[in-house]
PDB file of N, CA and C in Angstrom:
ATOM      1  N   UNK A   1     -30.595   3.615  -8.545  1.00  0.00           N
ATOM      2  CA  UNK A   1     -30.750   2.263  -9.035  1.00  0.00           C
ATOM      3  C   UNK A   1     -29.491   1.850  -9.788  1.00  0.00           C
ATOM      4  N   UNK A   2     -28.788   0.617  -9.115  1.00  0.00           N
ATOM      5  CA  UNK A   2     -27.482   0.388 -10.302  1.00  0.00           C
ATOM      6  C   UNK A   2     -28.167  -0.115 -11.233  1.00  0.00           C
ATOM      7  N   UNK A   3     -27.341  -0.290 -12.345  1.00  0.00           N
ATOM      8  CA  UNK A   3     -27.429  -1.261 -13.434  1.00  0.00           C
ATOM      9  C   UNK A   3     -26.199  -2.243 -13.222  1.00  0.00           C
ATOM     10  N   UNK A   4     -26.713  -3.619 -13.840  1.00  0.00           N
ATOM     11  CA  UNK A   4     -25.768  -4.735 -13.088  1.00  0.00           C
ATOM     12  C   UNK A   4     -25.137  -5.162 -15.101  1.00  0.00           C
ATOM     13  N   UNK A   5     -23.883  -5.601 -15.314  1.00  0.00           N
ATOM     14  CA  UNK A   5     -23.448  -5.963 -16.729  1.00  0.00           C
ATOM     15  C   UNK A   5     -23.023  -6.891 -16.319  1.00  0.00           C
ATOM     16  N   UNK A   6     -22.757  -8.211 -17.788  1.00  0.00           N
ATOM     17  CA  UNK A   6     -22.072  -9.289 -16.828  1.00  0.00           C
ATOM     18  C   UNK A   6     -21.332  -9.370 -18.520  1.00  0.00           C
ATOM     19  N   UNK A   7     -20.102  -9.549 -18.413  1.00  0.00           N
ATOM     20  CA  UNK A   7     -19.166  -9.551 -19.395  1.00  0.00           C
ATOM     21  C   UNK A   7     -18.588 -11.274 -18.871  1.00  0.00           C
ATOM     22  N   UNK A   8     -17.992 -11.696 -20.282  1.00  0.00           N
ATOM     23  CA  UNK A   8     -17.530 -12.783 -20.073  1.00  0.00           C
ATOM     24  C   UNK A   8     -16.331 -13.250 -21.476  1.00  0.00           C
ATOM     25  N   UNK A   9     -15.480 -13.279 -21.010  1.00  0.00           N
ATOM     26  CA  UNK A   9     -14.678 -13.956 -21.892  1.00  0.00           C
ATOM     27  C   UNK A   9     -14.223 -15.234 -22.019  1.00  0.00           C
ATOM     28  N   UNK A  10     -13.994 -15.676 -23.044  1.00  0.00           N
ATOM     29  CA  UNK A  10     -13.793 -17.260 -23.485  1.00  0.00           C
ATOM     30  C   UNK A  10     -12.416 -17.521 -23.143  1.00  0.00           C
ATOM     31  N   UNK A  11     -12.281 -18.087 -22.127  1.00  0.00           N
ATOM     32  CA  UNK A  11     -10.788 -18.673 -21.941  1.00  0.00           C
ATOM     33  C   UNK A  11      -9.815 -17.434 -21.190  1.00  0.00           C
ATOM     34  N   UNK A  12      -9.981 -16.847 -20.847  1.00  0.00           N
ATOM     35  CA  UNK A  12      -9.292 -15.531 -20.444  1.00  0.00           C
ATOM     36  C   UNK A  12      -8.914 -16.601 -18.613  1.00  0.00           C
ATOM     37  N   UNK A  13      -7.487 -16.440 -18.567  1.00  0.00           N
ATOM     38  CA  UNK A  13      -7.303 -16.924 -17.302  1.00  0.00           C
ATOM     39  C   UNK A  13      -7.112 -16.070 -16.074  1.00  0.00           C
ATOM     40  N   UNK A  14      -7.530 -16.630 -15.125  1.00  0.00           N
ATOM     41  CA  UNK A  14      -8.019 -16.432 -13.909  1.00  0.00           C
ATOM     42  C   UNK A  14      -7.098 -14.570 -13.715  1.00  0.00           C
ATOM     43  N   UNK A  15      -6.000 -14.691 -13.376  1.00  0.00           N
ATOM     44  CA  UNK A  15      -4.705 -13.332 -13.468  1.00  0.00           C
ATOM     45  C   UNK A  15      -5.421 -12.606 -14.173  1.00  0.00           C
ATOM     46  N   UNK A  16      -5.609 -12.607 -15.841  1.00  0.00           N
ATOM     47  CA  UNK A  16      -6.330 -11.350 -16.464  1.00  0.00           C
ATOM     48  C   UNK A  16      -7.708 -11.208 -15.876  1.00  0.00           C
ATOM     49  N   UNK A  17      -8.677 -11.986 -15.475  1.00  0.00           N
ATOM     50  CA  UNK A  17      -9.600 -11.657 -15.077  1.00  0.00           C
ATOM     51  C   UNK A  17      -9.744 -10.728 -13.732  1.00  0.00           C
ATOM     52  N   UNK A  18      -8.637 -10.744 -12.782  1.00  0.00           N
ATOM     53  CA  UNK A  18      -8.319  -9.748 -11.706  1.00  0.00           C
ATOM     54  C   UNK A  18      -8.018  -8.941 -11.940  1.00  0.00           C
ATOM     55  N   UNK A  19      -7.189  -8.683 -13.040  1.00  0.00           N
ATOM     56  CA  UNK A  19      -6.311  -7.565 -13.791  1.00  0.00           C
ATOM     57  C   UNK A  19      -7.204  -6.691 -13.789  1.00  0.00           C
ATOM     58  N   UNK A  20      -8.533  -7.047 -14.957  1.00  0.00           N
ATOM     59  CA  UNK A  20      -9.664  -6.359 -15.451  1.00  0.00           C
ATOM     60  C   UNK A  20     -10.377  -5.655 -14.361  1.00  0.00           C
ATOM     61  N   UNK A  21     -10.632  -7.055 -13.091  1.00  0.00           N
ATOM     62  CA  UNK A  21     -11.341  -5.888 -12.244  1.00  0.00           C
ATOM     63  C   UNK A  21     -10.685  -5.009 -11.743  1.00  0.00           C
ATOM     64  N   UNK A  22      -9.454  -5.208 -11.124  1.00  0.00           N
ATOM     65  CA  UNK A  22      -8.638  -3.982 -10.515  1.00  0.00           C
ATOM     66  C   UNK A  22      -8.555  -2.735 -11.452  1.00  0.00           C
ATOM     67  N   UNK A  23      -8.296  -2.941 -12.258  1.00  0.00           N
ATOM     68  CA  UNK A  23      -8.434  -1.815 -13.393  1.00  0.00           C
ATOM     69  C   UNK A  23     -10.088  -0.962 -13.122  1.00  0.00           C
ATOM     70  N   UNK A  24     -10.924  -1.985 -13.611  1.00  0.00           N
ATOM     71  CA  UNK A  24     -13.008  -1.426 -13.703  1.00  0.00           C
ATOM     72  C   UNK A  24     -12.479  -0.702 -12.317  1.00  0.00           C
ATOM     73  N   UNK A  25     -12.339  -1.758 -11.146  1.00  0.00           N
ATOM     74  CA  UNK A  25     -12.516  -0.804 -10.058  1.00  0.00           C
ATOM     75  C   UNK A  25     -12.256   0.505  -9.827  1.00  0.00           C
ATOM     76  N   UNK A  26     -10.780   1.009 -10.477  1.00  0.00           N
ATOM     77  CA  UNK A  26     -10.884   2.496 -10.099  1.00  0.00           C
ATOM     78  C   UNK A  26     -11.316   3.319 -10.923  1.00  0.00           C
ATOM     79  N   UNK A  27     -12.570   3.014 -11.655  1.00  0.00           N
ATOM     80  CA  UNK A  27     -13.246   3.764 -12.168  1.00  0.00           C
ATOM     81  C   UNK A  27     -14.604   4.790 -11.634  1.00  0.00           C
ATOM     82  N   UNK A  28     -14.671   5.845 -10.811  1.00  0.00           N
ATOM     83  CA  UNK A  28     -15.857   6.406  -9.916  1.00  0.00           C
ATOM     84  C   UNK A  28     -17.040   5.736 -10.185  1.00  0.00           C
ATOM     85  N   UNK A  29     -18.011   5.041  -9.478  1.00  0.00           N
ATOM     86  CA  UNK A  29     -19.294   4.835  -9.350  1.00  0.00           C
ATOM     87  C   UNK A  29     -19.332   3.074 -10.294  1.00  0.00           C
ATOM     88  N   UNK A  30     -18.274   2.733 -10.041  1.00  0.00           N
ATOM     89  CA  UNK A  30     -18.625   1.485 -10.682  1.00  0.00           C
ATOM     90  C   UNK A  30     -17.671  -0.106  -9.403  1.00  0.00           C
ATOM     91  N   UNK A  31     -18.748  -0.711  -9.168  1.00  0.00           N
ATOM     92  CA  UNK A  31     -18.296  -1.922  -8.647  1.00  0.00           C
ATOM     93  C   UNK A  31     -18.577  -2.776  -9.517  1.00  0.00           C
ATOM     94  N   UNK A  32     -17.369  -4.221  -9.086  1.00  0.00           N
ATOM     95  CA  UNK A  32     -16.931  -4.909  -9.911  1.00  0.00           C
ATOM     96  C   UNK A  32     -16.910  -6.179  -9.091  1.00  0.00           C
ATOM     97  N   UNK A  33     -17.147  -7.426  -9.354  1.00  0.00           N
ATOM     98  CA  UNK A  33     -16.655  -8.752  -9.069  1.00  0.00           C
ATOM     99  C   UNK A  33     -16.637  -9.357 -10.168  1.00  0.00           C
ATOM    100  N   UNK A  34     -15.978 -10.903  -9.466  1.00  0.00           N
ATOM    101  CA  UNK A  34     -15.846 -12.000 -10.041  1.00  0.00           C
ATOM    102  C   UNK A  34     -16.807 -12.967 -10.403  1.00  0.00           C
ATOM    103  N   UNK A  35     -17.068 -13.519 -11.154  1.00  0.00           N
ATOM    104  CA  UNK A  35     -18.004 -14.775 -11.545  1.00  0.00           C
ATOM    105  C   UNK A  35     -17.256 -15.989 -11.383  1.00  0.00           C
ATOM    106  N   UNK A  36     -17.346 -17.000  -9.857  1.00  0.00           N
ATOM    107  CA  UNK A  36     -16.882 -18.128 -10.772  1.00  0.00           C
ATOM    108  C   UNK A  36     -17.584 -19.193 -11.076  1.00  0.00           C
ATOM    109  N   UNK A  37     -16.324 -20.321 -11.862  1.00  0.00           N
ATOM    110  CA  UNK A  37     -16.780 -20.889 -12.895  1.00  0.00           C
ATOM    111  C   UNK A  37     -18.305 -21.998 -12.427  1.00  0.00           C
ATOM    112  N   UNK A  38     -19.030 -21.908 -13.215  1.00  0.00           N
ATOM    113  CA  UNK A  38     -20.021 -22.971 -12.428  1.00  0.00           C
ATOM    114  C   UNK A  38     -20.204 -24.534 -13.052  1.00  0.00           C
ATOM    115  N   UNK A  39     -19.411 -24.827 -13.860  1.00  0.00           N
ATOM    116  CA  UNK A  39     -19.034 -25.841 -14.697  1.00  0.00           C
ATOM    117  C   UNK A  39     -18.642 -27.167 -13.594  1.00  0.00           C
ATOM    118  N   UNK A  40     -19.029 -28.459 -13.708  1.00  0.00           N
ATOM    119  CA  UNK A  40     -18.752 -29.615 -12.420  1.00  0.00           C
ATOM    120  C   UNK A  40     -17.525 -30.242 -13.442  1.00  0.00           C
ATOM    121  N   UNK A  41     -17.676 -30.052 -14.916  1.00  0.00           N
ATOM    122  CA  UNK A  41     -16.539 -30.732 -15.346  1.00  0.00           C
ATOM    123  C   UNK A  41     -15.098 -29.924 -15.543  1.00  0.00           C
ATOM    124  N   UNK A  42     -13.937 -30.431 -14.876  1.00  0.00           N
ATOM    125  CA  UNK A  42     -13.003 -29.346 -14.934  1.00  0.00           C
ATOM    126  C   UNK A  42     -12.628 -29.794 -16.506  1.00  0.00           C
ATOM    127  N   UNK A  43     -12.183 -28.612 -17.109  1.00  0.00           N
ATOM    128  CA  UNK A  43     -11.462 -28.089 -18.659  1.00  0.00           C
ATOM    129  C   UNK A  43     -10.101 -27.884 -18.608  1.00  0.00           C
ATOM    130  N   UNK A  44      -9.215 -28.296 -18.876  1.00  0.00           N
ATOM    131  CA  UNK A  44      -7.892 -27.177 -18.624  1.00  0.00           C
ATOM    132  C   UNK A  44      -8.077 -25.613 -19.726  1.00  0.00           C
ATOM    133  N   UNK A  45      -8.641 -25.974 -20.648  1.00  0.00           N
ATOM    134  CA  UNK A  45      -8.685 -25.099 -21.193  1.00  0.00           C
ATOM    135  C   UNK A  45      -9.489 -24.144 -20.825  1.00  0.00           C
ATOM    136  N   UNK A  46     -10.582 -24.661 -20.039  1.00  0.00           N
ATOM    137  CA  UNK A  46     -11.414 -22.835 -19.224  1.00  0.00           C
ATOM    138  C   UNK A  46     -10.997 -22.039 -18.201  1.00  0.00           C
ATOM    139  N   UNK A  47     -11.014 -21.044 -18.390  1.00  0.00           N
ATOM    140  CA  UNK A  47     -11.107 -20.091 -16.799  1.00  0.00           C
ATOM    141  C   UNK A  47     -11.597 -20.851 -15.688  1.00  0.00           C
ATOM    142  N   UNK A  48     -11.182 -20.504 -14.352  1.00  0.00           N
ATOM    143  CA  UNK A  48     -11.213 -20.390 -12.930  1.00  0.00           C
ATOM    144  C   UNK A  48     -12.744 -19.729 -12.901  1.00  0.00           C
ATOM    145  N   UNK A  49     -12.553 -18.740 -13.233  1.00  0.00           N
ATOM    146  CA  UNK A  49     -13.854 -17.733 -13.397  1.00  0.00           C
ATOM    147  C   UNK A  49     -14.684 -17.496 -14.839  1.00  0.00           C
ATOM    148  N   UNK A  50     -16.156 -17.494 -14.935  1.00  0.00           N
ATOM    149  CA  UNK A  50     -17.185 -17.400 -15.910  1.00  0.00           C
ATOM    150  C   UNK A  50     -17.331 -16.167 -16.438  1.00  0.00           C
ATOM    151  N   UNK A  51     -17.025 -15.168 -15.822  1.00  0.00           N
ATOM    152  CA  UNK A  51     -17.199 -13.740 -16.015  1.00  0.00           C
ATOM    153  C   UNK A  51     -16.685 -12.683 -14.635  1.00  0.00           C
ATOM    154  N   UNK A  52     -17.479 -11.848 -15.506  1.00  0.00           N
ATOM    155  CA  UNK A  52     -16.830 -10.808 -13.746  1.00  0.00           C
ATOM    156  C   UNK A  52     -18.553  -9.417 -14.011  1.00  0.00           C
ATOM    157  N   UNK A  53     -18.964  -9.094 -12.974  1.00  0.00           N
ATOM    158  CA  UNK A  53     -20.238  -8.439 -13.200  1.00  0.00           C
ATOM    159  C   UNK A  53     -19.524  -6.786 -13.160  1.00  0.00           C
ATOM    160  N   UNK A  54     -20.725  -6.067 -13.271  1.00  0.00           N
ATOM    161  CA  UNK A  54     -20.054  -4.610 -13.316  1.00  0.00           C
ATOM    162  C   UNK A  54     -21.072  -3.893 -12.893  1.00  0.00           C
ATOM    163  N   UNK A  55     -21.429  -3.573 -11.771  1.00  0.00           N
ATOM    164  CA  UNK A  55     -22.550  -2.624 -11.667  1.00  0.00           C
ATOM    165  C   UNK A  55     -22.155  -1.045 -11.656  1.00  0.00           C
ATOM    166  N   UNK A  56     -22.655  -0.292 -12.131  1.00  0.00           N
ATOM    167  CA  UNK A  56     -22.824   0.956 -12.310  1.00  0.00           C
ATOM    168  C   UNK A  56     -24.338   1.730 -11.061  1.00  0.00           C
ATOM    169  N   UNK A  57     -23.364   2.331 -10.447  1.00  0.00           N
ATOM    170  CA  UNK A  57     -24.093   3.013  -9.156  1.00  0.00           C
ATOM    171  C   UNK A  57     -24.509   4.257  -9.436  1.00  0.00           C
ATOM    172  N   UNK A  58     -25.633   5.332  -8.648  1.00  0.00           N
ATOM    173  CA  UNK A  58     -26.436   6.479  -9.668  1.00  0.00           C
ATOM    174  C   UNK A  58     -25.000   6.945  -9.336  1.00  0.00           C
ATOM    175  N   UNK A  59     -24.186   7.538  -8.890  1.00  0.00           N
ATOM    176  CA  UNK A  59     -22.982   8.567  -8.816  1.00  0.00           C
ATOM    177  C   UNK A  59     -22.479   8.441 -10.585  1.00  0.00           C
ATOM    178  N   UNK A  60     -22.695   7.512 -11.077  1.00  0.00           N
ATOM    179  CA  UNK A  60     -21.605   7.016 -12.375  1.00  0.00           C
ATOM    180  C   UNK A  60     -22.462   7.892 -13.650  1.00  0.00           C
ATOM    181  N   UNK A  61     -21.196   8.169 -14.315  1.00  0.00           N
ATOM    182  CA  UNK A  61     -22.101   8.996 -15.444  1.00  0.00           C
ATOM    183  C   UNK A  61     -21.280   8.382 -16.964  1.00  0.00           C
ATOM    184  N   UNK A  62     -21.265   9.056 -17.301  1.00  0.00           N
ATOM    185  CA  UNK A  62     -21.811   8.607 -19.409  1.00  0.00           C
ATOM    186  C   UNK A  62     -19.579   8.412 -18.922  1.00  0.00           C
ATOM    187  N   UNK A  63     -19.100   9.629 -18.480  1.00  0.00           N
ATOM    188  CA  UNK A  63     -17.883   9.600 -18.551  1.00  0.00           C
ATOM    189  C   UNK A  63     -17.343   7.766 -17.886  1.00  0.00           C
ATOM    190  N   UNK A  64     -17.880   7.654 -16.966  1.00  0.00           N
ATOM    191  CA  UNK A  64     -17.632   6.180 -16.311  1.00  0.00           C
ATOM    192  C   UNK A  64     -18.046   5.302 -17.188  1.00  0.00           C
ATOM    193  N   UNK A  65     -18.689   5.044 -17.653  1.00  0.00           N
ATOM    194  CA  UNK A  65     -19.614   3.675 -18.778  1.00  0.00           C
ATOM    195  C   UNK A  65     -18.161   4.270 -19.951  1.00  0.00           C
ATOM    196  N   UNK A  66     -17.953   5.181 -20.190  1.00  0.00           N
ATOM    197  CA  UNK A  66     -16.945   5.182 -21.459  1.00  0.00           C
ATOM    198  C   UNK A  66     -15.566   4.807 -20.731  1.00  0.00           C
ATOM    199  N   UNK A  67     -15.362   5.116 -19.695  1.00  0.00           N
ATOM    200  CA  UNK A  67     -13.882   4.422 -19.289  1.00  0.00           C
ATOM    201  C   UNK A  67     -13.928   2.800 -19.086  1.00  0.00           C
ATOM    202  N   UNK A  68     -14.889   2.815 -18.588  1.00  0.00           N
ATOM    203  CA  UNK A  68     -15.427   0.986 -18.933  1.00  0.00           C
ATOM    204  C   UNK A  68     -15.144   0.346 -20.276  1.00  0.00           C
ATOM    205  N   UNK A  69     -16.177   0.872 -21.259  1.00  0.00           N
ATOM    206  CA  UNK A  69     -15.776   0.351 -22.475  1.00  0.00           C
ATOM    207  C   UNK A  69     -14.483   0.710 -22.610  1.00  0.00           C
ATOM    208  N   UNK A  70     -13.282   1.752 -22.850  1.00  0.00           N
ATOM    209  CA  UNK A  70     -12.437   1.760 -23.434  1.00  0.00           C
ATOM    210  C   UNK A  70     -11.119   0.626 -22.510  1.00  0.00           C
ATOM    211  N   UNK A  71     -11.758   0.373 -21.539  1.00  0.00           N
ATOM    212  CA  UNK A  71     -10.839  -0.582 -20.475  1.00  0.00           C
ATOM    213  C   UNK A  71     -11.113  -2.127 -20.982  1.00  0.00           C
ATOM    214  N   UNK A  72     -12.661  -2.279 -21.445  1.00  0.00           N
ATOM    215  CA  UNK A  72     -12.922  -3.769 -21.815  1.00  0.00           C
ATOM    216  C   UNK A  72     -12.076  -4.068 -23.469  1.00  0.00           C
ATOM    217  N   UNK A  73     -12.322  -3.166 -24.161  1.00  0.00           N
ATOM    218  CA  UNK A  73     -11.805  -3.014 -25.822  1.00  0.00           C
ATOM    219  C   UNK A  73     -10.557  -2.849 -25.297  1.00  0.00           C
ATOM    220  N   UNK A  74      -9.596  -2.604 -24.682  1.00  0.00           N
ATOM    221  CA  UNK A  74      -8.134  -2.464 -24.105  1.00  0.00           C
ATOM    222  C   UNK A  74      -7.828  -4.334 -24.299  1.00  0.00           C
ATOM    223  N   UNK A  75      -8.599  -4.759 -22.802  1.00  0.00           N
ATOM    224  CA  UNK A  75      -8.047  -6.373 -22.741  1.00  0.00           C
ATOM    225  C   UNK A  75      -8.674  -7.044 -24.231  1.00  0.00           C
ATOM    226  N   UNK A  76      -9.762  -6.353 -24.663  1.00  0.00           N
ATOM    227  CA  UNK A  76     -10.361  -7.323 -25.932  1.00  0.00           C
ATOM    228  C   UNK A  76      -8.821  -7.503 -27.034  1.00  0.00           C
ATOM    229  N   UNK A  77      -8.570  -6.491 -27.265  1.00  0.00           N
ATOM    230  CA  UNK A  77      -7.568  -6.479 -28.129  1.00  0.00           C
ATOM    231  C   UNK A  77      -6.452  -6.978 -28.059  1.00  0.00           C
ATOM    232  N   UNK A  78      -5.925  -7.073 -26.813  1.00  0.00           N
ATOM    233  CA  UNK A  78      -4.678  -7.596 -26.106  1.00  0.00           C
ATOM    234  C   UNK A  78      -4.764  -8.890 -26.290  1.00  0.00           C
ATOM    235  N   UNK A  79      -6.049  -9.768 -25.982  1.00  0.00           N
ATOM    236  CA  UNK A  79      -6.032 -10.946 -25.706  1.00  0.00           C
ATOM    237  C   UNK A  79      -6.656 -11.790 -26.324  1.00  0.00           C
ATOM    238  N   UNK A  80      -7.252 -10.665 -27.381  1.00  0.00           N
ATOM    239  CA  UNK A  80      -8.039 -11.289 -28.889  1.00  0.00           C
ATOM    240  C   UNK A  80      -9.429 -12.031 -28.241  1.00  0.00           C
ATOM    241  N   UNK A  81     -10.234 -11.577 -27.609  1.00  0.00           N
ATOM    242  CA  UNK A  81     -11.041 -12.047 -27.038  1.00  0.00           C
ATOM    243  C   UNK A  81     -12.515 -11.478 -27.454  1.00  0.00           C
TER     244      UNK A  81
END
């Protein structure tokens, strides 16, 4: 059974949001997409994309969920988010 996460950052543009998944992705037992934005009014100031999901597949263990977090607290810090 995966478990599905849906992370989302405020304003984070479209580039870091690929960044992030390419990164999640090569983590064993974890798939990753994009969220996009579902907003009809365009912002300049929002993301392209709403979030990005993260499912965790049974192969994934405690070691994968911690390379996750230490990959999300990576861009958190970088980008003050």
């Amino acid at each position: 059974m995966e478990t599905r996460e849906i992370i989302e950052f405020a304003r984070l543009p479209l580039a870091v949001y690929r960044e992030i998944a390419a990164h999640l992705h090569q983590v064993q037992g974890v798939e990753v997409g994009l969220i996009p934005q579902s907003s009809q009014q365009f912002d300049y100031n929002q993301s392209q994309i709403s979030g990005l999901w993260i499912d965790y597949t049974p192969n994934s263990g405690s070691q994968s969920r911690q390379q996750v977090e230490q990959i999300l607290a990576y861009y958190q810090t970088r980008y003050g988010v």
